[in-house]
C-alpha atoms as a PDB file:
ATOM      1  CA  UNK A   1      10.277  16.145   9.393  1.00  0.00           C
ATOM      2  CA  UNK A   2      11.383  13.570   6.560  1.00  0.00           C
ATOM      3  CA  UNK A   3      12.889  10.478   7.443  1.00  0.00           C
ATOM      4  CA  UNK A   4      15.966   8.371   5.602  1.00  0.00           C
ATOM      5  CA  UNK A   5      14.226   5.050   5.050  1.00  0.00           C
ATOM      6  CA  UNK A   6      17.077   3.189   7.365  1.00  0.00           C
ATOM      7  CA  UNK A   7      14.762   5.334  10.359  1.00  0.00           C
ATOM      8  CA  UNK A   8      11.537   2.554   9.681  1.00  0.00           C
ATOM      9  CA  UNK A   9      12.468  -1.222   9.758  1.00  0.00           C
ATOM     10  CA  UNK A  10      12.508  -2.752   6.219  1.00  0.00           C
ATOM     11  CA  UNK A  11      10.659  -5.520   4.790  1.00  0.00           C
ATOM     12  CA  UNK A  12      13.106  -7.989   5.184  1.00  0.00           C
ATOM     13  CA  UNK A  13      13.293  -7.208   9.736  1.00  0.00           C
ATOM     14  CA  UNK A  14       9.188  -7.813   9.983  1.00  0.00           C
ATOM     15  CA  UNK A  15       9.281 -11.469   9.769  1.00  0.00           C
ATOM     16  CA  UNK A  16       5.232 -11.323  10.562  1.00  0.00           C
ATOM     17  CA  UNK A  17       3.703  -8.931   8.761  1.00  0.00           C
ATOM     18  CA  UNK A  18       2.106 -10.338   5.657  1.00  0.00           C
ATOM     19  CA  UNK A  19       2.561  -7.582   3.604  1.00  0.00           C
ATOM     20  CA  UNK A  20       6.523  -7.306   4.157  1.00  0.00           C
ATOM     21  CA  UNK A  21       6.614 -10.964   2.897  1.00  0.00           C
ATOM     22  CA  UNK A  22       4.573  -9.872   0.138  1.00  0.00           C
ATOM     23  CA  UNK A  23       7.215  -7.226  -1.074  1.00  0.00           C
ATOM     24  CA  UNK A  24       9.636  -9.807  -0.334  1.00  0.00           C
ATOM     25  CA  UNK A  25       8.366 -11.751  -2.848  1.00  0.00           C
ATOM     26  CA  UNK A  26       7.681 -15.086  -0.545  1.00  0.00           C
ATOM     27  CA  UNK A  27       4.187 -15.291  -2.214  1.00  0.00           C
ATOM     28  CA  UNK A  28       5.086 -14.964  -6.090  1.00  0.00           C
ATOM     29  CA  UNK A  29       2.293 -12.289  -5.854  1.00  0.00           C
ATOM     30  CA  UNK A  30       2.148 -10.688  -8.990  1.00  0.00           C
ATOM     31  CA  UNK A  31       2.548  -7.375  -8.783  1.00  0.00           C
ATOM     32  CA  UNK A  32       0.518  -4.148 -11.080  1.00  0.00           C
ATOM     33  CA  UNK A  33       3.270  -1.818 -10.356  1.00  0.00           C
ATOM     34  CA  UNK A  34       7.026  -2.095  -8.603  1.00  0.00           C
ATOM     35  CA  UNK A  35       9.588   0.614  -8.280  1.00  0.00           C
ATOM     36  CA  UNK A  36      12.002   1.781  -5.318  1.00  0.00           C
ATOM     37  CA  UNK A  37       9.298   2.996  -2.945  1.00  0.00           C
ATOM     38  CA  UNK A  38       6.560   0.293  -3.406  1.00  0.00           C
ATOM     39  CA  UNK A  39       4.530  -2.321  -4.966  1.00  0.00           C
ATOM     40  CA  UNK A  40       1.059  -2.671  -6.429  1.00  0.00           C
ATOM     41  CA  UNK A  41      -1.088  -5.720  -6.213  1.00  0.00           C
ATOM     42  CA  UNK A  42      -5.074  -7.094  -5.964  1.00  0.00           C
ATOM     43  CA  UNK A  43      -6.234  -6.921  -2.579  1.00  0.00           C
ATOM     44  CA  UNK A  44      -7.286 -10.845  -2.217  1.00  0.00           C
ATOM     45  CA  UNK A  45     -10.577 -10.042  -0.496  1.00  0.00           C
ATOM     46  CA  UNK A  46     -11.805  -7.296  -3.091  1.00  0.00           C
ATOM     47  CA  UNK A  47     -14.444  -4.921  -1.528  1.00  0.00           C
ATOM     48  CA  UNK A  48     -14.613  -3.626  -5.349  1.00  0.00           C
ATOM     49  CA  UNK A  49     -14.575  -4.692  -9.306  1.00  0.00           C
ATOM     50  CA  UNK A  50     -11.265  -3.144  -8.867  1.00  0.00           C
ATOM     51  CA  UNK A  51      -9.631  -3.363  -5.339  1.00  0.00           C
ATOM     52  CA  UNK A  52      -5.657  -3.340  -5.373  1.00  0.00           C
ATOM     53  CA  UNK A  53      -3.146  -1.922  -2.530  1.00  0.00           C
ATOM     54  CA  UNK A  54      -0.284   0.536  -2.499  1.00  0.00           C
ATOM     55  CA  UNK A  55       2.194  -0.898  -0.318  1.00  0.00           C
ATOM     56  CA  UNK A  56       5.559   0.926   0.496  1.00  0.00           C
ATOM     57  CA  UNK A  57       8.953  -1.518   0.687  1.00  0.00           C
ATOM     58  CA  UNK A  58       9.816  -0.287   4.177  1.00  0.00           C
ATOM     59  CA  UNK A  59       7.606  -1.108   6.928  1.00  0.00           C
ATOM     60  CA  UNK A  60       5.456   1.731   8.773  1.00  0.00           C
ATOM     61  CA  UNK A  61       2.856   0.377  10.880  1.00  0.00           C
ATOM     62  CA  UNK A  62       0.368   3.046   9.644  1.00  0.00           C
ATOM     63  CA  UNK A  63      -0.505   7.115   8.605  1.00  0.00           C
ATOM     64  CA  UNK A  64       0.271   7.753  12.620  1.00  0.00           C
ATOM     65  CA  UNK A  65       3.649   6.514  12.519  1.00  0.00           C
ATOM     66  CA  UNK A  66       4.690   7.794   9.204  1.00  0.00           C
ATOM     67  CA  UNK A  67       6.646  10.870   9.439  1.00  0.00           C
ATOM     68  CA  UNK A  68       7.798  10.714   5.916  1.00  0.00           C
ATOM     69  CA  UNK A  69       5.813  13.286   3.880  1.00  0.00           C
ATOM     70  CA  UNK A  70       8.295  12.829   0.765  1.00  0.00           C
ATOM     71  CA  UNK A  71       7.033   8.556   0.842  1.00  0.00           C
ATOM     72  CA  UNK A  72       3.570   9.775   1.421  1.00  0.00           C
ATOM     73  CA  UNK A  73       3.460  11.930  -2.047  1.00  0.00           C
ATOM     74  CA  UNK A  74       5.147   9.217  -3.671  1.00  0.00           C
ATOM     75  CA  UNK A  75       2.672   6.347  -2.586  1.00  0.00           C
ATOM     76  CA  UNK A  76       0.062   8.569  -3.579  1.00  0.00           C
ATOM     77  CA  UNK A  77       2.072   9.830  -6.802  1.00  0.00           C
ATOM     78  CA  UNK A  78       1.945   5.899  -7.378  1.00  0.00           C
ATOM     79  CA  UNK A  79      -1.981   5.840  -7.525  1.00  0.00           C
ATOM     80  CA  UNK A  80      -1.952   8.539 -10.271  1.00  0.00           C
ATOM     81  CA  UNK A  81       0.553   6.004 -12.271  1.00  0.00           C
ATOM     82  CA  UNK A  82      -1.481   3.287 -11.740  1.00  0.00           C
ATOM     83  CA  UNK A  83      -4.852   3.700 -12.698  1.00  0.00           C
ATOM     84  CA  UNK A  84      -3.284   5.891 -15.279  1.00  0.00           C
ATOM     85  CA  UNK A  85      -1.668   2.576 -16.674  1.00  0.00           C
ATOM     86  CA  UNK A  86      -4.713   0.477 -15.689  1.00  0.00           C
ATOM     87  CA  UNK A  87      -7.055   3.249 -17.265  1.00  0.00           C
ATOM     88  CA  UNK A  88      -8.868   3.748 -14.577  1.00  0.00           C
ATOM     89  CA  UNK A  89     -10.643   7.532 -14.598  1.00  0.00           C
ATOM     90  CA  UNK A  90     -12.154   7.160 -11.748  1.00  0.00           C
ATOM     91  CA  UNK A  91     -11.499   6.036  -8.182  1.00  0.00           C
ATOM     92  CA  UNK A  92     -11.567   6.157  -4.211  1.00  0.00           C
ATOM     93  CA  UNK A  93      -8.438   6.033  -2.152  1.00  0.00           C
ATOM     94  CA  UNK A  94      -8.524   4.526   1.342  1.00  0.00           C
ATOM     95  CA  UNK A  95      -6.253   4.656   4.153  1.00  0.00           C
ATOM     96  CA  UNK A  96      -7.640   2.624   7.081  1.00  0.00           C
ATOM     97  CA  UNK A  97      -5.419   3.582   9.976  1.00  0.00           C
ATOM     98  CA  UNK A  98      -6.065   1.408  13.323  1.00  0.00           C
ATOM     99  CA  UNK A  99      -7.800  -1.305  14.465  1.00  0.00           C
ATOM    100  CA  UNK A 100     -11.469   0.332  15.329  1.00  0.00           C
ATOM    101  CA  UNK A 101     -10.724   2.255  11.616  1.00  0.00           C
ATOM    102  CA  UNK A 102     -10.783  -1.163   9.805  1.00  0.00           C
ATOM    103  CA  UNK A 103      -7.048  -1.566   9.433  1.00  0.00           C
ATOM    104  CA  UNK A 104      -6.458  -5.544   9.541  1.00  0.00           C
ATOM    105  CA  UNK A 105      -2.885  -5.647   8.080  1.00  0.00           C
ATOM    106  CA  UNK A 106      -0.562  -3.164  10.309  1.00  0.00           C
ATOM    107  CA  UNK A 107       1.612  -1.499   7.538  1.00  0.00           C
ATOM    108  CA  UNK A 108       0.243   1.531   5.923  1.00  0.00           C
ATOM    109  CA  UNK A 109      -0.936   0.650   2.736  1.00  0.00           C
ATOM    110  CA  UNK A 110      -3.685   2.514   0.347  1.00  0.00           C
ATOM    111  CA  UNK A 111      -6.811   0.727  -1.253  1.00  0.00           C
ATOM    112  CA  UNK A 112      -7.390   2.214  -4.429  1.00  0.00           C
ATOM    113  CA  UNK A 113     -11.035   1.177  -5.364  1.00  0.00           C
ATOM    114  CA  UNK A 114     -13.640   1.490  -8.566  1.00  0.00           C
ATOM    115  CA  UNK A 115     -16.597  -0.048  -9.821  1.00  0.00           C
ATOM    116  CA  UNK A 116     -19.151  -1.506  -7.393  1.00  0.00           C
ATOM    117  CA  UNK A 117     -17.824  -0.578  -4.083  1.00  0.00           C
ATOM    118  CA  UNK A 118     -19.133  -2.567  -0.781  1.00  0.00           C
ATOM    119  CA  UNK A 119     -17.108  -0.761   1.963  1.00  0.00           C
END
């Protein structure tokens, strides 16, 4: 079942979740990668050499509540671009979803990780 994006609450309605301000833009974070789906940016607590986050423009509180299979190709469609433009050949993707998973920020986003990992 695919959803239009007007079925999640955007960005703009989540006036408390960190990473809708982020997409926003009320943090100036500079950002790796930005089209129509989502944005690209250094996770500020880097559990790698190389730690940023895939983070889609509408909120979904995480991989249980996403319905959306279309977004979830494109997010990860997005991590092929990325460490294609960032040239990096190797990586690990991580989805944390819930709170006994690790998941500290509640809208999905992916880690995309290389070099020294400490998970």
């Amino acid at each position: 079942m695919v959803f239009e994006l007007s079925s999640y609450k955007r960005g703009e309605d989540m006036a408390d979740c960190i990473f809708c301000k982020i997409v926003n833009g009320d943090f100036n974070t500079k950002f790796i990668y930005e089209d129509e789906d989502a944005v690209v940016f250094n996770d500020i607590n880097p559990k790698a050499n190389i730690h940023m986050l895939v983070v889609p423009r509408i909120h979904v509180e995480s991989l249980n509540e996403c319905e959306d299979t279309e977004l979830l190709g494109r997010l990860l469609n997005i991590v092929k671009k990325v460490t294609k433009q960032e040239n990096i050949p190797s990586y690990r993707t991580v989805i944390n979803t819930g709170r006994d998973a690790g998941q500290e920020v509640f809208h999905l986003h992916i880690h995309i990780l290389s070099g020294d990992i400490k998970l």
